[in-house]
Protein backbone atom coordinates (compact mmCIF):
# COMPACT_ATOMS: atom_id res chain seq x y z
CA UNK A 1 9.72 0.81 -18.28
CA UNK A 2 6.41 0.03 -16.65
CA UNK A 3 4.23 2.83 -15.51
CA UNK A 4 1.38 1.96 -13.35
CA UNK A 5 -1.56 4.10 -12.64
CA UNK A 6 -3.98 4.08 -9.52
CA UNK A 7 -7.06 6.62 -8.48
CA UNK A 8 -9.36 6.79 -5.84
CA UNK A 9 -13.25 5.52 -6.08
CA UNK A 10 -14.47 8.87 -7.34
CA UNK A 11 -11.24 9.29 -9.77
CA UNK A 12 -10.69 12.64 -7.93
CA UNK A 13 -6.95 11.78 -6.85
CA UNK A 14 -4.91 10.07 -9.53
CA UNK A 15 -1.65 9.09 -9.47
CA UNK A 16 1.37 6.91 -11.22
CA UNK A 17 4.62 5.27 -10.46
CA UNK A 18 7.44 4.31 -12.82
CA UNK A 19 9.64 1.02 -12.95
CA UNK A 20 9.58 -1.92 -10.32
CA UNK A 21 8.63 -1.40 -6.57
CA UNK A 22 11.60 -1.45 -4.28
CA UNK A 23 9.41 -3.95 -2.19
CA UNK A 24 6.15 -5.14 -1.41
CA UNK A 25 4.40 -6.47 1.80
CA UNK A 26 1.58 -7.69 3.68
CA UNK A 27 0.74 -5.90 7.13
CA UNK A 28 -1.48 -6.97 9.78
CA UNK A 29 -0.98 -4.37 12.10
CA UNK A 30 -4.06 -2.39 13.96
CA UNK A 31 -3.88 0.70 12.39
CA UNK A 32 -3.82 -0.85 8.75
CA UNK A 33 -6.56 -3.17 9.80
CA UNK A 34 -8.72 -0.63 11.20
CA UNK A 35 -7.93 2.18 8.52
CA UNK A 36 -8.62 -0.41 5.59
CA UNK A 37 -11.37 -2.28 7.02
CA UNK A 38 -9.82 -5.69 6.28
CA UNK A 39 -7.72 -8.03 8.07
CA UNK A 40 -4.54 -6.82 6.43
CA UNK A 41 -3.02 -4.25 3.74
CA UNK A 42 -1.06 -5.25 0.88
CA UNK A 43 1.61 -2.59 -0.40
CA UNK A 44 4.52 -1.60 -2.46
CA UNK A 45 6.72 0.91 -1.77
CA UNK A 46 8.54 2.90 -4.65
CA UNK A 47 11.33 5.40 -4.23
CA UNK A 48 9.60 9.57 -3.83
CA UNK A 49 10.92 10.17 -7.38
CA UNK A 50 9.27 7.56 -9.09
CA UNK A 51 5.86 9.06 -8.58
CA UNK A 52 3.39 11.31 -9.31
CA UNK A 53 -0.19 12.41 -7.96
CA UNK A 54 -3.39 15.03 -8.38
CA UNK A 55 -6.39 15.90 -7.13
CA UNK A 56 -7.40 17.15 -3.05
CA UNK A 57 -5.53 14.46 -1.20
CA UNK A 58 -5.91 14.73 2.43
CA UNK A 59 -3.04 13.15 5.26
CA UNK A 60 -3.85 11.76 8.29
CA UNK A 61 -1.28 10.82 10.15
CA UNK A 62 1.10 10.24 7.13
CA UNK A 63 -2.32 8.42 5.34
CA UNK A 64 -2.99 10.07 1.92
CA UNK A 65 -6.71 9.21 1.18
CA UNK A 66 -8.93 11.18 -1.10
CA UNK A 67 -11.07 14.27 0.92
CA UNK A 68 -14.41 12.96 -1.55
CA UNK A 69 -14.78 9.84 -1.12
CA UNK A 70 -12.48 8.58 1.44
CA UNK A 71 -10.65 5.99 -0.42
CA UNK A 72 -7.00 5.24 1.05
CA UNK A 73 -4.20 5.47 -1.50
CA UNK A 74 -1.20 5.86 -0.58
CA UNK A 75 1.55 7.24 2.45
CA UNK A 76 3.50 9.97 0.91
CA UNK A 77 7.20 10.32 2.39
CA UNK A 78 10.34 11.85 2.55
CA UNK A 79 12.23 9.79 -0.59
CA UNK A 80 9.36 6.98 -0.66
CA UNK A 81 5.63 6.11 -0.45
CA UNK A 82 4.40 3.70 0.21
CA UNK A 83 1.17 2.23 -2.05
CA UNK A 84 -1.90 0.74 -1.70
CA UNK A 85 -1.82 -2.03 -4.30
CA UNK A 86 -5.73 -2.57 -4.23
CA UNK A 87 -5.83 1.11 -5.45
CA UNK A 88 -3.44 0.43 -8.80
CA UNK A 89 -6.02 0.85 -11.76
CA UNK A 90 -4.65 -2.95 -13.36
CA UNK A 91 -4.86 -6.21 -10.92
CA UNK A 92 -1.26 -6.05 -9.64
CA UNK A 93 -0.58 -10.01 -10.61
CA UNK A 94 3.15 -9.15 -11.05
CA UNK A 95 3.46 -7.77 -7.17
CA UNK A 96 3.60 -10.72 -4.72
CA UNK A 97 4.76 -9.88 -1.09
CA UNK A 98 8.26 -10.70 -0.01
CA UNK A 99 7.05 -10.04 3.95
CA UNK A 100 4.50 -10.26 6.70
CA UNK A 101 4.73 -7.60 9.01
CA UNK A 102 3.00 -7.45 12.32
CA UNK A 103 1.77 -11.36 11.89
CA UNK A 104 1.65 -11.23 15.31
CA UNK A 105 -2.01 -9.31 14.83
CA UNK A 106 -2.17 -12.54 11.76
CA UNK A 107 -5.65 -13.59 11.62
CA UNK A 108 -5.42 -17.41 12.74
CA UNK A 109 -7.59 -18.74 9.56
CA UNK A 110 -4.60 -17.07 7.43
CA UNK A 111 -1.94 -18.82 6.54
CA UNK A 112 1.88 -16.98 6.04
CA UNK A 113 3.00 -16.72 2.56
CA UNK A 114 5.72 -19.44 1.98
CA UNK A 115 7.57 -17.52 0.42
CA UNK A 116 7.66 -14.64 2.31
CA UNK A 117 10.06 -13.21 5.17
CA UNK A 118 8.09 -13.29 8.15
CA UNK A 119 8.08 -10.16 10.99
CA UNK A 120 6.59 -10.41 14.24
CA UNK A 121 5.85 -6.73 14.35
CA UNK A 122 7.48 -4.10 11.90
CA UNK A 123 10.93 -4.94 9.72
CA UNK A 124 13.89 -4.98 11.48
């Protein structure tokens, strides 16, 4: 079984999930863009039990990020949460997104992923 690890910048908040993602995606929504300082988030999403984490996370609304250094991690949730992959301690190579949400907010100069579903705002 594969058990990936991720932390924060400072290493205060740590945390590890266990077998495959039940999916991953791309979002290009305004709050991601603006929370992550990028043009889009990539994350997977594992079930609740699947994971573990330490350390003085904070949530803002439904945002885990660490209270030190501010790094975003992950969304705890009732039965998932949802990951930040760029957080995962090993380059995520294995993880490619299966969707686009929100590619409505797409940056023009950024092509879709072929092979991935496409959602003009959030999944159906």
């Amino acid at each position: 079984m594969i058990i990936r690890s991720g932390r924060c910048l400072c290493g205060e908040v740590t945390y590890s999930v266990k077998g495959p993602p039940l999916r991953v995606g791309l979002c290009h929504c305004s709050d991601c863009r603006k929370e992550s300082g990028s043009s889009f988030v990539t994350f997977a999403v594992w079930p609740g039990h699947a994971f573990e984490s330490s350390g003085d996370l904070a949530v803002f609304e439904g945002r885990g990020f660490c209270r030190t250094c501010g790094s975003r991690l992950f969304n705890p949730g009732a039965g998932e949460v949802e990951i930040r992959v760029g957080s995962l301690d090993m380059a995520p190579t294995d993880l490619e997104p299966t969707y686009e949400i929100w590619i409505k907010r797409r940056e023009h100069w950024l092509p879709p992923i072929g092979t991935a579903e496409q959602f003009v705002e959030d999944r159906r």
